[in-house]
N, C-alpha and C. Protein backbone atom coordinates (compact mmCIF):
# COMPACT_ATOMS: atom_id res chain seq x y z
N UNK A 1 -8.35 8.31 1.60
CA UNK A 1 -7.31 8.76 0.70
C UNK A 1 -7.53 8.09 -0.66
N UNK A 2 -7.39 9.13 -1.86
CA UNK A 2 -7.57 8.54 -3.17
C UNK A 2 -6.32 7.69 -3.33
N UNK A 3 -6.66 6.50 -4.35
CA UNK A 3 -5.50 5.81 -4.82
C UNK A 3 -4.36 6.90 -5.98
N UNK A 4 -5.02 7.53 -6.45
CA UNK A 4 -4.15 8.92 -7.09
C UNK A 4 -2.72 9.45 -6.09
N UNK A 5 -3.36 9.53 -4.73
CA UNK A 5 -2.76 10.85 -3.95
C UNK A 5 -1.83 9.18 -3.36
N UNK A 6 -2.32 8.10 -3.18
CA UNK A 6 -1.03 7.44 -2.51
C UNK A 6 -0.17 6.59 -3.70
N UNK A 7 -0.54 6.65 -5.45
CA UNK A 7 0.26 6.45 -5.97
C UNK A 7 1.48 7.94 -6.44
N UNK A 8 1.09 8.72 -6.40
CA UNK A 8 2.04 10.00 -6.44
C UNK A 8 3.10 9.96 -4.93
N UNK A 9 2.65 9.51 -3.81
CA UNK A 9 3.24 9.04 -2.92
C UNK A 9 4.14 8.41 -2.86
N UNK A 10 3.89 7.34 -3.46
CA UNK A 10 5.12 5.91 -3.82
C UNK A 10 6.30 6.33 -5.01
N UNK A 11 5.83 7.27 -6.10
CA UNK A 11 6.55 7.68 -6.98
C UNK A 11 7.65 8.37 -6.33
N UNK A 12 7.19 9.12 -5.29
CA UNK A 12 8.67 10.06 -4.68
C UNK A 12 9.57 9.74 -3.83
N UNK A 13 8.45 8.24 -3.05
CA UNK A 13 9.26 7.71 -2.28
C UNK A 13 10.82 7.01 -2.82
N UNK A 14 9.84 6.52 -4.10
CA UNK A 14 10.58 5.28 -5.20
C UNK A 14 11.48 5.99 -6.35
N UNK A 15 10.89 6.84 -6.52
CA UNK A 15 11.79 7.67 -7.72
C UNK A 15 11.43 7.01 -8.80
N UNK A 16 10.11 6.54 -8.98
CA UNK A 16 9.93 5.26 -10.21
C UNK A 16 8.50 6.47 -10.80
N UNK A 17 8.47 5.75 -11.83
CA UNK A 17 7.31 5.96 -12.94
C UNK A 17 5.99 5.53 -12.64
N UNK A 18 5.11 6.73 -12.99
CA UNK A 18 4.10 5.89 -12.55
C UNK A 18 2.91 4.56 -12.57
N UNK A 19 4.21 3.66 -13.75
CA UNK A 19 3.37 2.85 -13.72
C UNK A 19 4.11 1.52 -13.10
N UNK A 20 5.05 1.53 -12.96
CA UNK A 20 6.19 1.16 -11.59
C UNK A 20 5.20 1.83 -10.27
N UNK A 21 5.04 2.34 -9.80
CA UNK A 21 4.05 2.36 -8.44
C UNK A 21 3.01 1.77 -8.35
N UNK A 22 2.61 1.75 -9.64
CA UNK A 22 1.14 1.39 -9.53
C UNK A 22 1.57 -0.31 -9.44
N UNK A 23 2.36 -1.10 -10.02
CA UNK A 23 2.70 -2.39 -9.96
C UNK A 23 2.73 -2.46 -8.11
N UNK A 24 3.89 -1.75 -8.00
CA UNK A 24 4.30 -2.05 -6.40
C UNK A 24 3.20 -1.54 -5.51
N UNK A 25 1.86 -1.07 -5.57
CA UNK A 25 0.99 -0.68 -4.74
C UNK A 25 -0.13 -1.85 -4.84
N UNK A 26 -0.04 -2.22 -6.50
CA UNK A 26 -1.31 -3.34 -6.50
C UNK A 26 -0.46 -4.68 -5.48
N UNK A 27 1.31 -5.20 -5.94
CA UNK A 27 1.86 -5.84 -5.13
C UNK A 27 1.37 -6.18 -4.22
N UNK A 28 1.58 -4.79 -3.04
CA UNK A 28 1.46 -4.70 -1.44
C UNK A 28 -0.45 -4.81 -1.25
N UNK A 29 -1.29 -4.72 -1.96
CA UNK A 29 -2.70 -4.85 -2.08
C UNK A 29 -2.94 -6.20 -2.06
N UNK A 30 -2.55 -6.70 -3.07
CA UNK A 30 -2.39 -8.50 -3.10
C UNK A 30 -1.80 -9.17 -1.84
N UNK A 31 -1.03 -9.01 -1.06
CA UNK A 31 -0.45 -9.55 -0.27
C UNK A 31 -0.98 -9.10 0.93
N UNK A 32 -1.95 -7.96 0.79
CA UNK A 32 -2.70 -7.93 1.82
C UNK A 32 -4.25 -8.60 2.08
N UNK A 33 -4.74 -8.59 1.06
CA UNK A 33 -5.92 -9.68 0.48
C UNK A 33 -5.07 -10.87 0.72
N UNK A 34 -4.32 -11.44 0.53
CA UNK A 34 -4.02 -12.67 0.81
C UNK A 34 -3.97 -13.22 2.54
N UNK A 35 -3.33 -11.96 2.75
CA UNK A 35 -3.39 -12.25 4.57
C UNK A 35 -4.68 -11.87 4.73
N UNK A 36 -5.81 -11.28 4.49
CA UNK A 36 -6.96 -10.94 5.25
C UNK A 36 -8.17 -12.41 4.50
N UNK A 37 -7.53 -13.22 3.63
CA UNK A 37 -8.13 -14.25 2.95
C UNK A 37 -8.22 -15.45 3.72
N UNK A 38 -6.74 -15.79 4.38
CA UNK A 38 -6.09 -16.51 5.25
C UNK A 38 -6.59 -16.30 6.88
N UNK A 39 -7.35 -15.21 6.93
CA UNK A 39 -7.97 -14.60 8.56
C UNK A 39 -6.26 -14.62 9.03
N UNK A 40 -5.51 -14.10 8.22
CA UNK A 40 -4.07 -13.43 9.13
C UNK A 40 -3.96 -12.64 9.11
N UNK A 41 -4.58 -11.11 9.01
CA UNK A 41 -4.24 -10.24 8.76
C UNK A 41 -4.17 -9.30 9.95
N UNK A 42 -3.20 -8.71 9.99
CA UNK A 42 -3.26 -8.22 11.79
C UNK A 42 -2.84 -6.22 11.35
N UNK A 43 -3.33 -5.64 12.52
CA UNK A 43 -2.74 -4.14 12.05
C UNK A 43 -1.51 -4.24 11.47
N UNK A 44 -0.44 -4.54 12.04
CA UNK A 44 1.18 -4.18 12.16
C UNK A 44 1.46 -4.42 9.90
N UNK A 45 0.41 -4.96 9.55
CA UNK A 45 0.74 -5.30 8.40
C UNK A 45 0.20 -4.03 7.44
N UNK A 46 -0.58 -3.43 7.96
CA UNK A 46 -1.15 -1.47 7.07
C UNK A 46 0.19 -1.11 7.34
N UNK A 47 1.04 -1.09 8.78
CA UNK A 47 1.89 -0.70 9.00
C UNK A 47 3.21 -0.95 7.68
N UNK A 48 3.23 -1.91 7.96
CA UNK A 48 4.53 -2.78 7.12
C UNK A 48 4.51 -2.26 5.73
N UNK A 49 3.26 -2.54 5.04
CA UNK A 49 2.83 -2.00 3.76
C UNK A 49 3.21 -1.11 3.31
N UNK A 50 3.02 -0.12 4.29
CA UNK A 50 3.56 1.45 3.97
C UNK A 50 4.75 1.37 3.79
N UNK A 51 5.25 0.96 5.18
CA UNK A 51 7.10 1.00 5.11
C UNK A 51 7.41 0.83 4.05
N UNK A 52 6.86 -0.59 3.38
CA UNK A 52 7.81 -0.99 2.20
C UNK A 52 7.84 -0.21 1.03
N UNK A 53 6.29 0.61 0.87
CA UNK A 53 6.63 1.68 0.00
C UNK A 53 6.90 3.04 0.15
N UNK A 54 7.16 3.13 1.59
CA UNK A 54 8.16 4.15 2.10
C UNK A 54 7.50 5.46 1.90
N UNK A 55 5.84 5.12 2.34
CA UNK A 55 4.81 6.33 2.37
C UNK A 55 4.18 6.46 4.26
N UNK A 56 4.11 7.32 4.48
CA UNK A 56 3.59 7.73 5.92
C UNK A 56 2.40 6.64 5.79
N UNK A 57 2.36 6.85 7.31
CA UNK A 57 1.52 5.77 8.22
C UNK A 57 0.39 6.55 8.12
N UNK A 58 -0.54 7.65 7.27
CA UNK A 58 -1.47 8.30 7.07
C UNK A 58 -2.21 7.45 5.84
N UNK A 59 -1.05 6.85 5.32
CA UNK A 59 -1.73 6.11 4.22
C UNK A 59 -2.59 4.82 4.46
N UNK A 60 -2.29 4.35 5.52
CA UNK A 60 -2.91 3.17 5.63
C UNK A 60 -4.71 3.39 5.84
N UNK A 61 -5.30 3.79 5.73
CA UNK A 61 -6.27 4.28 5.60
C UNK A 61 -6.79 3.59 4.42
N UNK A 62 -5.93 4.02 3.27
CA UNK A 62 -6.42 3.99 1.88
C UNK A 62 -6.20 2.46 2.31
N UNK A 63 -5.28 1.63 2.04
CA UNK A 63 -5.50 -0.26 2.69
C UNK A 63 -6.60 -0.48 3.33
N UNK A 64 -6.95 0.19 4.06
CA UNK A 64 -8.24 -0.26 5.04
C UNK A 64 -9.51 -0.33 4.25
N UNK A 65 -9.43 0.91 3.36
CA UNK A 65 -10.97 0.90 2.72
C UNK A 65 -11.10 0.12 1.77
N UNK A 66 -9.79 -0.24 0.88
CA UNK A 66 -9.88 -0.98 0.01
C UNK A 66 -9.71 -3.07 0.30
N UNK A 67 -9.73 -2.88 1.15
CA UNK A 67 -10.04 -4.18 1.73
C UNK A 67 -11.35 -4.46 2.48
């Protein structure tokens, strides 16, 4: 999944601008590099990621590659 198609994602989830998504997507990116930095990084957290930006569990994909 392009980072395009899951920041248009977060915009509808969020009702925000798109450069408000793009903050809260690099956010949840950082904090996932941080747990996979730490060797903590476990599935349930692609999971979580999403939730918080309140995009389907199809997205986690795009997390995966970019880590």
């Amino acid at each position: 999944m392009k980072r395009s198609e899951v920041i248009r994602r977060v915009m509808r989830s969020c009702d925000c601008c798109d450069e408000e998504a793009k903050e809260l997507l690099d956010k949840e990116m950082e904090t996932l590099a941080e747990l996979c930095h730490m060797g903590q990084l476990r599935e349930q957290d692609f999971e979580l990621a999403c939730a918080t930006l309140g995009i389907g569990a199809e997205c986690e994909s795009y997390f995966i590659e970019c880590l």
